[in-house]
N, C-alpha and C. Protein backbone atom coordinates (compact mmCIF):
# COMPACT_ATOMS: atom_id res chain seq x y z
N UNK A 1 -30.81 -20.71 10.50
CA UNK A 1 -30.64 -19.56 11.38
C UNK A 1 -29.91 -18.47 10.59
N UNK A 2 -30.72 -16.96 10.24
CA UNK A 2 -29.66 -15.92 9.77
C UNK A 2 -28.76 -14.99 10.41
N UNK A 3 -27.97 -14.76 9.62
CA UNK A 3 -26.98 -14.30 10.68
C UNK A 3 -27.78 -12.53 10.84
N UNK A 4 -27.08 -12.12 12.12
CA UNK A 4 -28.14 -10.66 11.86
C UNK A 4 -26.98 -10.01 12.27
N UNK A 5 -26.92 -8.79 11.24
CA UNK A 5 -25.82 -7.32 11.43
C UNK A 5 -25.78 -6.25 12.58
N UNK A 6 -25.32 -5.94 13.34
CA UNK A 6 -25.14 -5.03 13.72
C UNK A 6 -25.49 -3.52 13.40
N UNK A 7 -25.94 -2.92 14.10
CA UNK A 7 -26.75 -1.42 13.00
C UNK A 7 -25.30 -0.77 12.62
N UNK A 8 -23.77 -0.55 12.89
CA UNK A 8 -23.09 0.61 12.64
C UNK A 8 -22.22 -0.75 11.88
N UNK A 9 -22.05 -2.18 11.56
CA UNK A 9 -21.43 -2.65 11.44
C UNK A 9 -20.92 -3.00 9.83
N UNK A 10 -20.13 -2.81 9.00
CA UNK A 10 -19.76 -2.55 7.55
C UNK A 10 -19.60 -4.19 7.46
N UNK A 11 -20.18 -4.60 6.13
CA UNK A 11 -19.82 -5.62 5.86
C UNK A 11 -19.20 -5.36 4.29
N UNK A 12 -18.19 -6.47 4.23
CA UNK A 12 -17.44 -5.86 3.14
C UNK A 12 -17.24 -7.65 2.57
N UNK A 13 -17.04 -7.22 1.01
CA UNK A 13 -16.71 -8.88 0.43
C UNK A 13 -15.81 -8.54 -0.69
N UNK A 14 -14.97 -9.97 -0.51
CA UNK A 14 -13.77 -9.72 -1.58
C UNK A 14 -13.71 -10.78 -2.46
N UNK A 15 -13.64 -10.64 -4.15
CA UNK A 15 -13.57 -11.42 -4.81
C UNK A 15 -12.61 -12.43 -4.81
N UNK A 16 -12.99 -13.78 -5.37
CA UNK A 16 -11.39 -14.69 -5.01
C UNK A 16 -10.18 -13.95 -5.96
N UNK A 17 -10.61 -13.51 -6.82
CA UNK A 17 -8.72 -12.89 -7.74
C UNK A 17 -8.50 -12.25 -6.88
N UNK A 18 -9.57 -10.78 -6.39
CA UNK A 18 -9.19 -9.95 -4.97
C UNK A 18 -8.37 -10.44 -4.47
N UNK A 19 -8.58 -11.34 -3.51
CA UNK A 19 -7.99 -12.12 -2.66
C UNK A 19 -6.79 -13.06 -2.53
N UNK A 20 -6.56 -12.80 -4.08
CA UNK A 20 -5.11 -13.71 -4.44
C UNK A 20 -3.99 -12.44 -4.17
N UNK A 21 -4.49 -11.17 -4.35
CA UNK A 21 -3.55 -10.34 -3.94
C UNK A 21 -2.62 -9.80 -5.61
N UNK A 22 -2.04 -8.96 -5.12
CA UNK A 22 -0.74 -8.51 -6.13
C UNK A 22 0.64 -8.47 -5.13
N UNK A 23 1.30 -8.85 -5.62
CA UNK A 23 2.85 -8.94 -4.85
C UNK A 23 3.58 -7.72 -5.57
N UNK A 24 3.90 -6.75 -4.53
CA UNK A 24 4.49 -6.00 -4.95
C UNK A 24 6.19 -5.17 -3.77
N UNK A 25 7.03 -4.71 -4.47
CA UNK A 25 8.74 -4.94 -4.38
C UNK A 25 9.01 -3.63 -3.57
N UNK A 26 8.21 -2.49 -4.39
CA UNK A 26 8.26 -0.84 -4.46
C UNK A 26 6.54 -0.50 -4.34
N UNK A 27 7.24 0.75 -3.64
CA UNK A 27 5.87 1.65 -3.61
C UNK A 27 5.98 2.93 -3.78
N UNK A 28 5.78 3.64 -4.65
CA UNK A 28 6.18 4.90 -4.92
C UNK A 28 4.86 5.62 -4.83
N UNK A 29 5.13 6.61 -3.88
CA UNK A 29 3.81 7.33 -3.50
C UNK A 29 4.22 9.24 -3.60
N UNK A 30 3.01 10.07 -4.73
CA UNK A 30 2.99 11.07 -4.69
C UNK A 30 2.08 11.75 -4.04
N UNK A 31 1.80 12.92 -4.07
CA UNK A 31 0.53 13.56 -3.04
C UNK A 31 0.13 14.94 -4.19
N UNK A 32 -0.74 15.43 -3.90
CA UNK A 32 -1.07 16.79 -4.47
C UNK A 32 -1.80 17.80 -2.74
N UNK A 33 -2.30 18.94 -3.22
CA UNK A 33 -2.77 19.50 -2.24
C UNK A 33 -4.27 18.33 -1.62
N UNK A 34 -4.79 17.86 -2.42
CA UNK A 34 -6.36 17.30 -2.42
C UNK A 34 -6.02 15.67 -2.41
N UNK A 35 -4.52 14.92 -2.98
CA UNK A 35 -4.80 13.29 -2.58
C UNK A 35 -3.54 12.92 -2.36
N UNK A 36 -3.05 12.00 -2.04
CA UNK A 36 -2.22 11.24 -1.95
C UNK A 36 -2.32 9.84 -2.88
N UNK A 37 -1.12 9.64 -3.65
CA UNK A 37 -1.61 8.50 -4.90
C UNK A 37 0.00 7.23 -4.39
N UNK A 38 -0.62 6.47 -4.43
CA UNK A 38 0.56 5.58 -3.92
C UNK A 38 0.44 4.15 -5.11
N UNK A 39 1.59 4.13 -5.14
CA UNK A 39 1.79 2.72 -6.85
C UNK A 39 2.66 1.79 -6.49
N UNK A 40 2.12 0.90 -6.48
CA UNK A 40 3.09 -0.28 -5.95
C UNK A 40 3.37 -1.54 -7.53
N UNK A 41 4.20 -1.16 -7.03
CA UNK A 41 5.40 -2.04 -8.83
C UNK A 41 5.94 -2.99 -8.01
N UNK A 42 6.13 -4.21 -8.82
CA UNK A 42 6.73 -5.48 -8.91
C UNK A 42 8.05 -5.50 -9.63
N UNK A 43 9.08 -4.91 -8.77
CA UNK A 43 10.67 -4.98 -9.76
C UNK A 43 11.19 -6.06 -9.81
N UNK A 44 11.33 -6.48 -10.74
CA UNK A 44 12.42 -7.84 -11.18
C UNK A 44 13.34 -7.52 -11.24
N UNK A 45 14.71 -8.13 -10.61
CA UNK A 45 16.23 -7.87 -10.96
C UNK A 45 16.61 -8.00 -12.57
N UNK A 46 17.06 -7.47 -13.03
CA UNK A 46 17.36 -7.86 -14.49
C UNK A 46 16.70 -7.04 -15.35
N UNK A 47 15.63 -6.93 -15.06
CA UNK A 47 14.21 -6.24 -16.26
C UNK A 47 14.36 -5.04 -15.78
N UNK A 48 15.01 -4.24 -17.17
CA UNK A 48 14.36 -2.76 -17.29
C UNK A 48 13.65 -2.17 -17.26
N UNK A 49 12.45 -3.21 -17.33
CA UNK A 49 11.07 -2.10 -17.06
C UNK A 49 9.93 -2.85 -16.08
N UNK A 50 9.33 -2.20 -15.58
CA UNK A 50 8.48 -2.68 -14.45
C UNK A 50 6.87 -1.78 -14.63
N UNK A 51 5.86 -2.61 -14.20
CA UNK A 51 4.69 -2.25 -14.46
C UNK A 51 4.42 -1.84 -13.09
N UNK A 52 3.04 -0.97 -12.42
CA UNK A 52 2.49 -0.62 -11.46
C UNK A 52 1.47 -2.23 -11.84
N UNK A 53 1.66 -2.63 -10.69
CA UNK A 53 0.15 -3.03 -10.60
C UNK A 53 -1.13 -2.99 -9.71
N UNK A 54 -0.65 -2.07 -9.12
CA UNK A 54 -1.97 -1.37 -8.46
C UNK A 54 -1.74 0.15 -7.75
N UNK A 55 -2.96 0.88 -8.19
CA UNK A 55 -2.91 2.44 -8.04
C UNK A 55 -3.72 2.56 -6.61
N UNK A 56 -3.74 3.06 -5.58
CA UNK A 56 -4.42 3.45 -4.42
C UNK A 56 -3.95 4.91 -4.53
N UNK A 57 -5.82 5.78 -4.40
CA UNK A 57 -5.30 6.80 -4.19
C UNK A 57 -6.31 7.19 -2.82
N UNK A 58 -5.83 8.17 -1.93
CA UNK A 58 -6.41 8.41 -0.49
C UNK A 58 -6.78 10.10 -0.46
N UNK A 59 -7.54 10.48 0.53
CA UNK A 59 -7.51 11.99 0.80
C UNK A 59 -5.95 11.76 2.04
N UNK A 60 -5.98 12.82 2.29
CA UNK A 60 -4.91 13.39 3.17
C UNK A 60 -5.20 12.79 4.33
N UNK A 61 -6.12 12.59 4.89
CA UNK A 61 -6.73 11.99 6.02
C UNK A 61 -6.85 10.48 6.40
N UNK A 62 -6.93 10.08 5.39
CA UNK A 62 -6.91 8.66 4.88
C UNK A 62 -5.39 8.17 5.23
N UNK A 63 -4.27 8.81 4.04
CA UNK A 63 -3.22 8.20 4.34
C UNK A 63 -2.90 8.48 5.50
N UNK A 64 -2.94 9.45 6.40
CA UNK A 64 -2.55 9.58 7.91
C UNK A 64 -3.15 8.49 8.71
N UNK A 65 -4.26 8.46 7.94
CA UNK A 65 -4.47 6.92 9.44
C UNK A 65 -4.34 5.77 8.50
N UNK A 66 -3.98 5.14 7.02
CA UNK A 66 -3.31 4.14 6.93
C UNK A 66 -1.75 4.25 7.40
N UNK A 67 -1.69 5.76 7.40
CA UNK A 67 0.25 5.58 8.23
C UNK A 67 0.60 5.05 9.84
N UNK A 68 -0.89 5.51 10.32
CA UNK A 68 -1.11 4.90 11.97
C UNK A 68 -1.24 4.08 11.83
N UNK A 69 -1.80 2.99 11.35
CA UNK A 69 -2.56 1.89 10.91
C UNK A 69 -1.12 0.80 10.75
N UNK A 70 -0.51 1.39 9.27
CA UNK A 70 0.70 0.54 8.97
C UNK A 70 1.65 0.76 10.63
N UNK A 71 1.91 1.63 10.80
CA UNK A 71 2.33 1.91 12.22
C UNK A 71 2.43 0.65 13.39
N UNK A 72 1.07 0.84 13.39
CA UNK A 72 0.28 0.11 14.72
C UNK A 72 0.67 -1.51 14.33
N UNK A 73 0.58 -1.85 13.53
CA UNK A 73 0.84 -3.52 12.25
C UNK A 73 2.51 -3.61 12.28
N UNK A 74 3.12 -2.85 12.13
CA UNK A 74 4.40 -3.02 12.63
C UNK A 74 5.06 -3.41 13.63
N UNK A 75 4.38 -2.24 14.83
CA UNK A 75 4.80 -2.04 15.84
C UNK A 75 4.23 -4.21 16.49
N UNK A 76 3.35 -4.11 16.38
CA UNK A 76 2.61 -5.76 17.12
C UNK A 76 3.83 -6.94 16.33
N UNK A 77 3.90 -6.51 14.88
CA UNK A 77 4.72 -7.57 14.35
C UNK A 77 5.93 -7.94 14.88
N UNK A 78 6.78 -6.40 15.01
CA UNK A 78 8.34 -7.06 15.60
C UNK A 78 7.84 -7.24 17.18
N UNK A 79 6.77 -7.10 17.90
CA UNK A 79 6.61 -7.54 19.15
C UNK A 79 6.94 -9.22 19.08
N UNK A 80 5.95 -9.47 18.14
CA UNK A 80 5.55 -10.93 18.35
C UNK A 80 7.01 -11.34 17.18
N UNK A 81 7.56 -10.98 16.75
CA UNK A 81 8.46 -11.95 15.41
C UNK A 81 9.62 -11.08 15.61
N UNK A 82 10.27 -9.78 16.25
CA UNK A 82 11.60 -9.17 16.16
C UNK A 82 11.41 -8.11 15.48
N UNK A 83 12.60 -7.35 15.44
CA UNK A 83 12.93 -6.38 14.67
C UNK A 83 12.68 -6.70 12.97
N UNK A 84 12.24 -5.68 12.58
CA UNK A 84 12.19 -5.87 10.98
C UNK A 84 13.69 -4.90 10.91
N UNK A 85 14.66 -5.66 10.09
CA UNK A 85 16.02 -5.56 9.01
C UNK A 85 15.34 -4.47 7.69
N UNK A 86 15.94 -3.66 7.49
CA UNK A 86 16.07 -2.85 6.37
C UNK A 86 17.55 -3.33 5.44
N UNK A 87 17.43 -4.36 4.71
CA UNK A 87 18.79 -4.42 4.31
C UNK A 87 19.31 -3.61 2.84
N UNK A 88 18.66 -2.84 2.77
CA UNK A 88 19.05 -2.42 1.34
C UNK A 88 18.36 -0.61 1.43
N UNK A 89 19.10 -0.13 0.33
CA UNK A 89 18.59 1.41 0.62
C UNK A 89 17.40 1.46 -1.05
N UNK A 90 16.07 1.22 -1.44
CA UNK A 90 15.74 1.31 -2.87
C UNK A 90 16.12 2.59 -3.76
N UNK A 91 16.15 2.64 -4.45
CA UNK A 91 16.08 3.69 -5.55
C UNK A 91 15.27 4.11 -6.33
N UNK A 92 14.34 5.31 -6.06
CA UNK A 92 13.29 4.91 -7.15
C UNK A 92 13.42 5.00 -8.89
N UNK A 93 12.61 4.21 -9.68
CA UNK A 93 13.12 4.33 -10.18
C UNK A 93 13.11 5.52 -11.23
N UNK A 94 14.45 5.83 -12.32
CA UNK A 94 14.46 7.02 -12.73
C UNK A 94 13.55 7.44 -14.03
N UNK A 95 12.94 6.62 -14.55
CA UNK A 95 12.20 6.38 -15.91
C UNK A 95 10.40 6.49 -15.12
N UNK A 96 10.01 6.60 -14.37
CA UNK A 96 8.94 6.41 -13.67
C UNK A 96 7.95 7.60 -14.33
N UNK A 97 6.95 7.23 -15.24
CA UNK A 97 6.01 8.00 -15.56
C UNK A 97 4.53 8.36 -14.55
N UNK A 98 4.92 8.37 -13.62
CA UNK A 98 3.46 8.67 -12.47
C UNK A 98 3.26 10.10 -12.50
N UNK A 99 2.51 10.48 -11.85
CA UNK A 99 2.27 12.00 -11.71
C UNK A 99 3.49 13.01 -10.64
N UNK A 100 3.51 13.79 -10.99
CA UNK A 100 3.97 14.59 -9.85
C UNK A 100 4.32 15.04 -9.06
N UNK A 101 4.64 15.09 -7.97
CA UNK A 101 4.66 15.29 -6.56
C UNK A 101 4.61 16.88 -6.63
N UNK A 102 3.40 17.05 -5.76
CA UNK A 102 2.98 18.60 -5.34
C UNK A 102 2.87 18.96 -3.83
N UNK A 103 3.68 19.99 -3.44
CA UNK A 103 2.80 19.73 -1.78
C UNK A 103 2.20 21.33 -1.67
């Protein structure tokens, strides 16, 4: 029996490394007039230097509704599990070669 799609329905597939993910600490996100570029680094305590390991960049439109999005994913989480704790204030860091920030 095949499975049958939906006419408006996106099917999407993710490789298994995909799917193992990147763990990341920081997210340092710039914008220009035309994108928004967001870099998420893996800081180790101790180590002076830290790599990006993954670049996402969005139109303007995009990050507004991944900001609803992250929003909405929040908001259900501390429903069901509590308040999320902020225990620490980050710093970004000061050696950071990314682009820019333009608004």
């Amino acid at each position: 029996m095949s499975e049958q799609q939906a006419p408006n329905q996106l099917n999407i597939e993710i490789s298994e490394e995909m799917a193992e993910g990147q763990y990341a600490n920081l997210a340092i996100i710039t914008h220009s007039h035309a994108e928004f570029v967001v870099d998420f680094v893996n800081v180790m305590p101790g180590t002076p230097k830290s790599r990006v390991k993954s670049r996402i960049i969005l139109t303007p439109q995009h990050a507004k509704r991944l900001f609803h999005a992250l929003q909405e994913n929040v908001d259900k989480f501390e429903l069901a599990h509590g308040t999320i704790k902020d225990f620490e204030e980050v710093q970004i860091p000061f050696q950071y070669g990314g682009p820019a920030a333009q608004a």
